[in-house]
Structure formats: C-alpha cells, structure tokens
C-alpha atoms as a PDB file:
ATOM      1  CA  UNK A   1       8.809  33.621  13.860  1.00  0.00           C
ATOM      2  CA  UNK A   2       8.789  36.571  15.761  1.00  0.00           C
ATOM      3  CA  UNK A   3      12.474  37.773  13.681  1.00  0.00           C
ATOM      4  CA  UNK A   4       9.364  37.468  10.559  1.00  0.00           C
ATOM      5  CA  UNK A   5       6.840  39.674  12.121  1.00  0.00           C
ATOM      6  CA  UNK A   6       9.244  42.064  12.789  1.00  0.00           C
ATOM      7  CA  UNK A   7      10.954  42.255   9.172  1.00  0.00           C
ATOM      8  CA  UNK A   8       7.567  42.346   7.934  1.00  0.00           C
ATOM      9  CA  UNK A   9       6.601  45.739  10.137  1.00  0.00           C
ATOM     10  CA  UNK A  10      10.260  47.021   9.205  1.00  0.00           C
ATOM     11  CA  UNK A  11       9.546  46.810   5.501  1.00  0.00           C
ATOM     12  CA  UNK A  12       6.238  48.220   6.027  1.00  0.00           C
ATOM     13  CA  UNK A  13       6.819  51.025   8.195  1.00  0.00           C
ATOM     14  CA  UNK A  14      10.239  51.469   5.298  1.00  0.00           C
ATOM     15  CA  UNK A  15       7.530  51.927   2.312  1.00  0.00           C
ATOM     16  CA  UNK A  16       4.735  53.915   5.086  1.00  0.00           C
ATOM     17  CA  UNK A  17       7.866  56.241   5.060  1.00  0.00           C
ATOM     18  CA  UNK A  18       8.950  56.027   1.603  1.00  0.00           C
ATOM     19  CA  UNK A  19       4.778  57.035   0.305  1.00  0.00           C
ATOM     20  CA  UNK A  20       4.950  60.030   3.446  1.00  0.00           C
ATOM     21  CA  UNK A  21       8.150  61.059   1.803  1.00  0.00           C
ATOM     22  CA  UNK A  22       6.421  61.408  -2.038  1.00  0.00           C
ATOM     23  CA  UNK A  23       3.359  62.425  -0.348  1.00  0.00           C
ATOM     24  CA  UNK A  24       5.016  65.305   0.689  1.00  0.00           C
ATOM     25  CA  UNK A  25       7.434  65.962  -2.359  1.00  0.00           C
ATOM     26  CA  UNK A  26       3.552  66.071  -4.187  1.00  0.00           C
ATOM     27  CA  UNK A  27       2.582  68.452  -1.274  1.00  0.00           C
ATOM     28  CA  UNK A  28       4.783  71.008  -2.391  1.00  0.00           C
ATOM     29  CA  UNK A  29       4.451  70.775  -5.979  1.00  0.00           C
ATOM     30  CA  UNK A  30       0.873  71.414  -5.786  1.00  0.00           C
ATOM     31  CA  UNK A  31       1.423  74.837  -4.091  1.00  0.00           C
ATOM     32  CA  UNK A  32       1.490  77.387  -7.161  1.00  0.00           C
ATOM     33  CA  UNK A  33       2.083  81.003  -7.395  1.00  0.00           C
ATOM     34  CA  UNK A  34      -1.899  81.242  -7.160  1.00  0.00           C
ATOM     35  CA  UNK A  35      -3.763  81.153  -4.631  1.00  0.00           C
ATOM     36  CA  UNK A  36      -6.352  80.084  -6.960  1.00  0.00           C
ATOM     37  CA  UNK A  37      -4.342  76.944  -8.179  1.00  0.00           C
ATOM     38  CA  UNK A  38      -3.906  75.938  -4.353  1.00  0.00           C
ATOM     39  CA  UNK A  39      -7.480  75.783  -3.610  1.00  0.00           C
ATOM     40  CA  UNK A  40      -7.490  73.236  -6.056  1.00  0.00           C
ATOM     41  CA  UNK A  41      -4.853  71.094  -5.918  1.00  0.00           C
ATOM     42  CA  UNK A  42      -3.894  70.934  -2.719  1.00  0.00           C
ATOM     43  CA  UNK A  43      -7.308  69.727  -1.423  1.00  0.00           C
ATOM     44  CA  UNK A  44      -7.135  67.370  -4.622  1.00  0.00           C
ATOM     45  CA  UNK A  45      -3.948  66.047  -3.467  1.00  0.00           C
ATOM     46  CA  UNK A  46      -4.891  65.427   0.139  1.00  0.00           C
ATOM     47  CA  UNK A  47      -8.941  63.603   0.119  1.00  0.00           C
ATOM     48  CA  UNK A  48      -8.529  62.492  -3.561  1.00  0.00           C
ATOM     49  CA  UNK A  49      -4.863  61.509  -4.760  1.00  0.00           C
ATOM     50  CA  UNK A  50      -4.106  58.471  -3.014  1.00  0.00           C
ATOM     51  CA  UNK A  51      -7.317  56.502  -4.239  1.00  0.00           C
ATOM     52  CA  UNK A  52      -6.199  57.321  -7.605  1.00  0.00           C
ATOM     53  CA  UNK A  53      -5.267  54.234  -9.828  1.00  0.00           C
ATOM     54  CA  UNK A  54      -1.308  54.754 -10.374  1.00  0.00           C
ATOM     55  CA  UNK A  55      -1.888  55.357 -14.337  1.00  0.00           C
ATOM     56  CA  UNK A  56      -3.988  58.720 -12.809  1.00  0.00           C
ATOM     57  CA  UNK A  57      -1.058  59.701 -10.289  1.00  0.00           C
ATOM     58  CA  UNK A  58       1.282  59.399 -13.144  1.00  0.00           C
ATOM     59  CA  UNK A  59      -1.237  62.041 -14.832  1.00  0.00           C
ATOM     60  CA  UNK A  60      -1.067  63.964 -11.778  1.00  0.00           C
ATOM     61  CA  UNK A  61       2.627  64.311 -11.563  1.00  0.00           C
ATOM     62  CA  UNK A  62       3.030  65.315 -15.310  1.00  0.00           C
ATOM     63  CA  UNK A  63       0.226  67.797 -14.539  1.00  0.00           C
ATOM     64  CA  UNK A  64       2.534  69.415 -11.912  1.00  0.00           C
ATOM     65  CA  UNK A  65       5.268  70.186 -14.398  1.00  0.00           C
ATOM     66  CA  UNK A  66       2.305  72.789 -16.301  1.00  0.00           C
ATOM     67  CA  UNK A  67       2.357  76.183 -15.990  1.00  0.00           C
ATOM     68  CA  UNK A  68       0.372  78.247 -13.975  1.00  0.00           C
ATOM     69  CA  UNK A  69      -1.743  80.247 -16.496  1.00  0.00           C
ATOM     70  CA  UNK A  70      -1.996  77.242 -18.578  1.00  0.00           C
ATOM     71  CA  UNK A  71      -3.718  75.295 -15.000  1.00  0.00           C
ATOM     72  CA  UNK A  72      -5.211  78.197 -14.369  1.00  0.00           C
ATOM     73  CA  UNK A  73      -7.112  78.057 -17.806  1.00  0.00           C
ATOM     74  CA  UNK A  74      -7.952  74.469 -17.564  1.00  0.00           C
ATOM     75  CA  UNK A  75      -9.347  74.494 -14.178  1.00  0.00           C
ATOM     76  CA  UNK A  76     -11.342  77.901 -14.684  1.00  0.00           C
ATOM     77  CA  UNK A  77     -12.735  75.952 -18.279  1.00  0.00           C
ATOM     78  CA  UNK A  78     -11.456  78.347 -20.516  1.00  0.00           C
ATOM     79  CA  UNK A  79      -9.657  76.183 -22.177  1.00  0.00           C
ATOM     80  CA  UNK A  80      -8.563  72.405 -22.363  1.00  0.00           C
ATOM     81  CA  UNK A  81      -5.093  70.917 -22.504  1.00  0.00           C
ATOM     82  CA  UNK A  82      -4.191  69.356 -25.996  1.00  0.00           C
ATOM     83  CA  UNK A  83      -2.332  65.809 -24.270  1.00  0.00           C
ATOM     84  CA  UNK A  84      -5.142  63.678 -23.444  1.00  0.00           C
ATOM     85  CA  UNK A  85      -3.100  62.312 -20.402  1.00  0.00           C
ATOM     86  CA  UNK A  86      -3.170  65.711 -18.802  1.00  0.00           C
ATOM     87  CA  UNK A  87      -7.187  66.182 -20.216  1.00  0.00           C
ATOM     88  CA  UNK A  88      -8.160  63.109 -18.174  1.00  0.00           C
ATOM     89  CA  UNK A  89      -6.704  64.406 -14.768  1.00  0.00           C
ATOM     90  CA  UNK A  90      -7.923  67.757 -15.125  1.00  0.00           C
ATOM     91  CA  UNK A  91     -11.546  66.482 -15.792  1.00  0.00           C
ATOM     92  CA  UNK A  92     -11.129  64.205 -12.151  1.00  0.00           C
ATOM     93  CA  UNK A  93      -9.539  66.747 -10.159  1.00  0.00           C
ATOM     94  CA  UNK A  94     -13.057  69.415 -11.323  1.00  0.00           C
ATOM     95  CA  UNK A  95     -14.933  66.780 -10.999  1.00  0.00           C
ATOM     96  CA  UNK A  96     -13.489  66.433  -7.433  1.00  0.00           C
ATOM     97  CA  UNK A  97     -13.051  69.867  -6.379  1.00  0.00           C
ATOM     98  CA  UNK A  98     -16.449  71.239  -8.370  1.00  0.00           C
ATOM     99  CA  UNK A  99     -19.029  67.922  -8.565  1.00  0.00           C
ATOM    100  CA  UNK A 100     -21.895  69.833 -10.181  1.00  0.00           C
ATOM    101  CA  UNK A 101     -19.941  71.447 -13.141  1.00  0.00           C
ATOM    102  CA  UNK A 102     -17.791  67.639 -14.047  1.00  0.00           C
END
C-alpha cells in the first residue's frame, strides 16, 4: 500500500511539474513588445488563466500567436477581432483586467 501512495504522489508531483512547465512556456508568451500588452496579459495569465475552462485556455493560446498592434487594438476597444474564438477571450481577459468597462 504504501508502494500506491507513493506512485500516486509521483504521478502527481510528474503533472504539478508538467502544468509549472506550460505555466511558464504561457508566462513568456504573454510578455509583448508593449509594455501596454504586459499589463494585461500577464496579470491575466497569473490570477485568471488557470480557472479558465480548457475550451477558454485553448482561446488563450491562439490569442498569443496575434500580433501586437492587432492586441493592442482589441484590448484598447478600437477594434474587435473577426474569429469569434479569439472575440470571446478578449471580452474575459477586459472583463478581468477592466471590470467596469466588460
């Protein structure tokens, strides 16, 4: 029984790792050229992302592969993306980062 216990912390101190490891990876795709993009995602990424359902972390990774101006437009509200996928996690991460203008 105790081999069990053991296994069981191995595997879960294997995916612990394995989520710090993304975690990070996600880290350092949120930092942008802008200073104004990292006041928003990163804050995003660190109190918000890992709540998110997995369909919105998926949104939040394709978001990553945007470019700056294009961010930069959506999060300032000049603008809105045309994929609705990308649409539905800029709306959460404003209505995250800015409450009283989601």
């Amino acid at each position: 029984m105790p081999d069990t216990i053991k296994n069981d912390n191995v595997e879960n101190s294997s995916e612990s790792n394995t989520d710090n490891v993304e975690f990070n990876r996600l880290f350092w795709h949120s930092r942008r050229g802008m200073l104004e993009l990292d006041v928003i995602l990163i804050p995003f990424l660190k109190e918000a992302y890992r709540d998110l359902p997995d369909e919105d972390k998926a949104r939040y990774e394709t978001l990553l592969e945007c470019e700056d101006p294009d961010l930069f437009s959506w999060f300032m509200r000049n603008g809105q993306p045309e994929n609705p996928d990308i649409a539905r996690i800029v709306k959460i991460i404003i209505a995250h980062v800015r409450p009283d203008y989601a």
